[in-house]
N, C-alpha and C. Protein backbone atom coordinates (compact mmCIF):
# COMPACT_ATOMS: atom_id res chain seq x y z
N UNK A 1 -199.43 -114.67 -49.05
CA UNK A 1 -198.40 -113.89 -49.73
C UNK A 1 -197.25 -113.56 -48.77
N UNK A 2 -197.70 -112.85 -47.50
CA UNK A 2 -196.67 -113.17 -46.45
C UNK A 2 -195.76 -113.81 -46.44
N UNK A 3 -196.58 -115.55 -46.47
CA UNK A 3 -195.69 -116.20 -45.83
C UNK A 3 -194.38 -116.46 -47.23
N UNK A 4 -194.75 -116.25 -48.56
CA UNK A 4 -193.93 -116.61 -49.83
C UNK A 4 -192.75 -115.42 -49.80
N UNK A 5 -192.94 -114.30 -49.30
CA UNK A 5 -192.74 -113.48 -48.93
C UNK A 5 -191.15 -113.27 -48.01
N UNK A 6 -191.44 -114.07 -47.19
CA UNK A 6 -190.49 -114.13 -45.89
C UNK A 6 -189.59 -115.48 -46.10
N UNK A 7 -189.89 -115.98 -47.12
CA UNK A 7 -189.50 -117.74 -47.33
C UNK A 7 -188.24 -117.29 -48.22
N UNK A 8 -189.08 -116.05 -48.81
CA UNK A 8 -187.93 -116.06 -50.20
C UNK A 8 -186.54 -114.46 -49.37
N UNK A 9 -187.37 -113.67 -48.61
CA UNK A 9 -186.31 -113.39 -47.62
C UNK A 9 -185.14 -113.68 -46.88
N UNK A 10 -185.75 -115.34 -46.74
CA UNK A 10 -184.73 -116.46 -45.89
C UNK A 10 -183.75 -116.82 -46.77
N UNK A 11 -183.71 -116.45 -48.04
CA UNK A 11 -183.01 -117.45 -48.84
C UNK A 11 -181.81 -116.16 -49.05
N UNK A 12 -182.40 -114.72 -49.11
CA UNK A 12 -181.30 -113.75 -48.89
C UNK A 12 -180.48 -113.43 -47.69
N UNK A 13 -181.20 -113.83 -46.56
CA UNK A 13 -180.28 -113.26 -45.37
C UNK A 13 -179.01 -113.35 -45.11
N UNK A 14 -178.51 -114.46 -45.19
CA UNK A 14 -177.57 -115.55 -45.02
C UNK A 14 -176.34 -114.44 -45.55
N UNK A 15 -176.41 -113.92 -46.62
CA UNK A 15 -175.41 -112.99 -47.62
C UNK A 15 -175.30 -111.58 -47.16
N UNK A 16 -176.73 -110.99 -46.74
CA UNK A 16 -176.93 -109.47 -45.81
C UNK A 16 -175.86 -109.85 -44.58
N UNK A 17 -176.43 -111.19 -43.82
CA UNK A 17 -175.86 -111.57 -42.51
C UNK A 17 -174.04 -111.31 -42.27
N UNK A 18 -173.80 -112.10 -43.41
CA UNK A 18 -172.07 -111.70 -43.48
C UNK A 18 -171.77 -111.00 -43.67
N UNK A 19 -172.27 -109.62 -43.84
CA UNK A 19 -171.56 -108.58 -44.08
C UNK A 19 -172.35 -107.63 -42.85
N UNK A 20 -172.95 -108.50 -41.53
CA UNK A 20 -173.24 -107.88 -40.85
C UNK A 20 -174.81 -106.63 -40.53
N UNK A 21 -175.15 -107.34 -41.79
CA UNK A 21 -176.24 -106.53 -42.02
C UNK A 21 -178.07 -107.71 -41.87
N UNK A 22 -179.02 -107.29 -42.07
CA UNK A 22 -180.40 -108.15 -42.14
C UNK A 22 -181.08 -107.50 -42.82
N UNK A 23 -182.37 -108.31 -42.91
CA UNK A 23 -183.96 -107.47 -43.39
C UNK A 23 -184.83 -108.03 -42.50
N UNK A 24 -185.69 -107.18 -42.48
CA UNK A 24 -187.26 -107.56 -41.52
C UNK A 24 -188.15 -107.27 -42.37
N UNK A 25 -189.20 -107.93 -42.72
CA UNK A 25 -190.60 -107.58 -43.24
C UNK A 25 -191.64 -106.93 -42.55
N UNK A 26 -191.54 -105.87 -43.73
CA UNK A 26 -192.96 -105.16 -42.35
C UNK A 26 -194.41 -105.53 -42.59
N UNK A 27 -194.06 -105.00 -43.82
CA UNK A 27 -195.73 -105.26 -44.95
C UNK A 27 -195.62 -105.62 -46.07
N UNK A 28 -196.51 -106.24 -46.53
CA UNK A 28 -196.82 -106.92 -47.49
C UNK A 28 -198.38 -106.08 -48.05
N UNK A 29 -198.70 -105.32 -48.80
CA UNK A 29 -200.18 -105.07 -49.10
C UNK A 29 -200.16 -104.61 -50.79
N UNK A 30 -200.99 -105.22 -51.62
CA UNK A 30 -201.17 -104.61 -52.97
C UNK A 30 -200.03 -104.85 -53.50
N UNK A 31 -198.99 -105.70 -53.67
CA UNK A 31 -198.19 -105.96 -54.29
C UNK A 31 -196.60 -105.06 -53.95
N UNK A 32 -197.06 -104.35 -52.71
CA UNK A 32 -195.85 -103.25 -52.47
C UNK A 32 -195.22 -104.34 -51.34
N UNK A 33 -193.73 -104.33 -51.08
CA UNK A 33 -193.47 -105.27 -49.84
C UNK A 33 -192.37 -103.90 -48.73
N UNK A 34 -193.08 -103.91 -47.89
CA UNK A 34 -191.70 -102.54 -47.10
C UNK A 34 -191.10 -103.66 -45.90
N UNK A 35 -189.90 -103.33 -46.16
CA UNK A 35 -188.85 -103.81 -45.64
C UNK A 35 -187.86 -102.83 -44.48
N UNK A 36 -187.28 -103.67 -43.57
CA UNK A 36 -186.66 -102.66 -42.76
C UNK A 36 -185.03 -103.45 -43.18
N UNK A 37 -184.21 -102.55 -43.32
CA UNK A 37 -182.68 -102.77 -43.55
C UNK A 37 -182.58 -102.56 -41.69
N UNK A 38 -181.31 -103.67 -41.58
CA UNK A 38 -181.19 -103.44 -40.37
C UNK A 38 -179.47 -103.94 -39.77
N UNK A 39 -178.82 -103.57 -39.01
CA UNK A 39 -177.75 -104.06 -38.63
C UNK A 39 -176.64 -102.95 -39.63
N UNK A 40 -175.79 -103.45 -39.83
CA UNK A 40 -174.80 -102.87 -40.63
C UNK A 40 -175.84 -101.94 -42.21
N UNK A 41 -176.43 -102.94 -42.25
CA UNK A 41 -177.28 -102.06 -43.73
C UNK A 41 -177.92 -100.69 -43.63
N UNK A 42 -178.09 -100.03 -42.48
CA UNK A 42 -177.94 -99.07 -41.81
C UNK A 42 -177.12 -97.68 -41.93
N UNK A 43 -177.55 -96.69 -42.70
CA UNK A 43 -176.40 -96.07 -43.10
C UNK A 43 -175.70 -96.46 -44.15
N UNK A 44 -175.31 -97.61 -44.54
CA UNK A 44 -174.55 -97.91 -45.64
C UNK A 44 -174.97 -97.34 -47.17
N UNK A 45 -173.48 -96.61 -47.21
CA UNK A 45 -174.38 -96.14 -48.66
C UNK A 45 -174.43 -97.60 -50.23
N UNK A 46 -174.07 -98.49 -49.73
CA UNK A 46 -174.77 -99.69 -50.66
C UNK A 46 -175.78 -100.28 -50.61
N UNK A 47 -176.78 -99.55 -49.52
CA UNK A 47 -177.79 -100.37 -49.24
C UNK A 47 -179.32 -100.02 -49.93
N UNK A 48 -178.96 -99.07 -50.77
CA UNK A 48 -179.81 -98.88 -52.06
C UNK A 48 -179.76 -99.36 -52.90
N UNK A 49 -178.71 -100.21 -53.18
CA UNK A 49 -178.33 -100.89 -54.25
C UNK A 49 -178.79 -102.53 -54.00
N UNK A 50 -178.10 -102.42 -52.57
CA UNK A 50 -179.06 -104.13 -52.12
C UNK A 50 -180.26 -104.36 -52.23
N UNK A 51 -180.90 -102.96 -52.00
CA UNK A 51 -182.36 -103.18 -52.48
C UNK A 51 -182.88 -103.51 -53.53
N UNK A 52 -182.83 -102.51 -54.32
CA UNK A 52 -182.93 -102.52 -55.04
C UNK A 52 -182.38 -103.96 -56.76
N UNK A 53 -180.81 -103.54 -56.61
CA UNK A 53 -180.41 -105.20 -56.97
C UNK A 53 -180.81 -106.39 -56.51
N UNK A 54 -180.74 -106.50 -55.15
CA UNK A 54 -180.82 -107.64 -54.82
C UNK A 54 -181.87 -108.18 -54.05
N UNK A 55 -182.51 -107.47 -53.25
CA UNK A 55 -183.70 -107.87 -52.90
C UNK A 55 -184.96 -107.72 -53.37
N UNK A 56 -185.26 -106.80 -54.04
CA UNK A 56 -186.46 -106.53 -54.76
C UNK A 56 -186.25 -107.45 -56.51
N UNK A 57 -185.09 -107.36 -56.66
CA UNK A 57 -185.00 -108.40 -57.89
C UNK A 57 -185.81 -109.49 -57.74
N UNK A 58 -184.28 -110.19 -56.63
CA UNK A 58 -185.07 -111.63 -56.17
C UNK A 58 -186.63 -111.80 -55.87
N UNK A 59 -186.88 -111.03 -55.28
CA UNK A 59 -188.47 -110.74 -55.18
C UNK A 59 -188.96 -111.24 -55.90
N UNK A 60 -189.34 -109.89 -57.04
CA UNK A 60 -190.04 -110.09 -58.25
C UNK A 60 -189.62 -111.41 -59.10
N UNK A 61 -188.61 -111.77 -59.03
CA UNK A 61 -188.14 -113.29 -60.12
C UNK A 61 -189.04 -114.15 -58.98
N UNK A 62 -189.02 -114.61 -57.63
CA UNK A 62 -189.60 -115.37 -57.37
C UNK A 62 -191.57 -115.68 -57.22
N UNK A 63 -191.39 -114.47 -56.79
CA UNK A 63 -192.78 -114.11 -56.88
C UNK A 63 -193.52 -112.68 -58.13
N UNK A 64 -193.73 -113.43 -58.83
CA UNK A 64 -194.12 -112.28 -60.02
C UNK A 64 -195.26 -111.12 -59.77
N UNK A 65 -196.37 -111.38 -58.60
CA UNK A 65 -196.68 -110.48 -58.02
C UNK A 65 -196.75 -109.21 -56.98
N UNK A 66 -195.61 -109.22 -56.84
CA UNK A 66 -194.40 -108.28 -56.26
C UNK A 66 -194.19 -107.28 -57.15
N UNK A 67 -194.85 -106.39 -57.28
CA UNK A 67 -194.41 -104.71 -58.16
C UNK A 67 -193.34 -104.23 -57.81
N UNK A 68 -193.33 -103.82 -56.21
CA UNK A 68 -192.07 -103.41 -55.82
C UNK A 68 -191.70 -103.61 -54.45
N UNK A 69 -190.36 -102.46 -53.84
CA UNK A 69 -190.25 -103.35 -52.37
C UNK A 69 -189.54 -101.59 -51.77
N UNK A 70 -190.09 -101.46 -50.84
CA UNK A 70 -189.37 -100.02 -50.13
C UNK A 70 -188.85 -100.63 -48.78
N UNK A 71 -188.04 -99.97 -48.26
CA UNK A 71 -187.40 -99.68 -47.40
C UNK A 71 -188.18 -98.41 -46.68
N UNK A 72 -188.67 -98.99 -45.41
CA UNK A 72 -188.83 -97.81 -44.20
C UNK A 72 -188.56 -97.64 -43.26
């Protein structure tokens, strides 16, 4: 699950990246995935929204066993 996990991460960075920002995976357990915002995403007050919109979306569309995704 990890590794489907971090594959489908790769396919977001690229878009975080240009605007100066990343993600790191921390955990993966029970369908929860925690994520670290990092770089510019930091403080940003859109970066609840990236989460939420855009990374935990993509998530769940790619992998349907993905409930949800936090930020810690």
């Amino acid at each position: 699950m990890r590794d489907k996990v971090e594959a489908v991460l790769n396919k977001i960075r690229p878009s975080l990246q240009r605007d100066g920002g990343n993600v790191e995976l921390v955990e993966v357990k029970d369908g929860t995935v925690k994520v670290k915002l990092t770089g510019a995403c930091v403080g940003c007050p859109m970066s609840t929204l990236t989460l939420q919109i855009g990374i935990e979306r993509i998530l769940k569309q790619e992998i349907p066993e993905i409930k949800k995704v936090i930020a810690v």
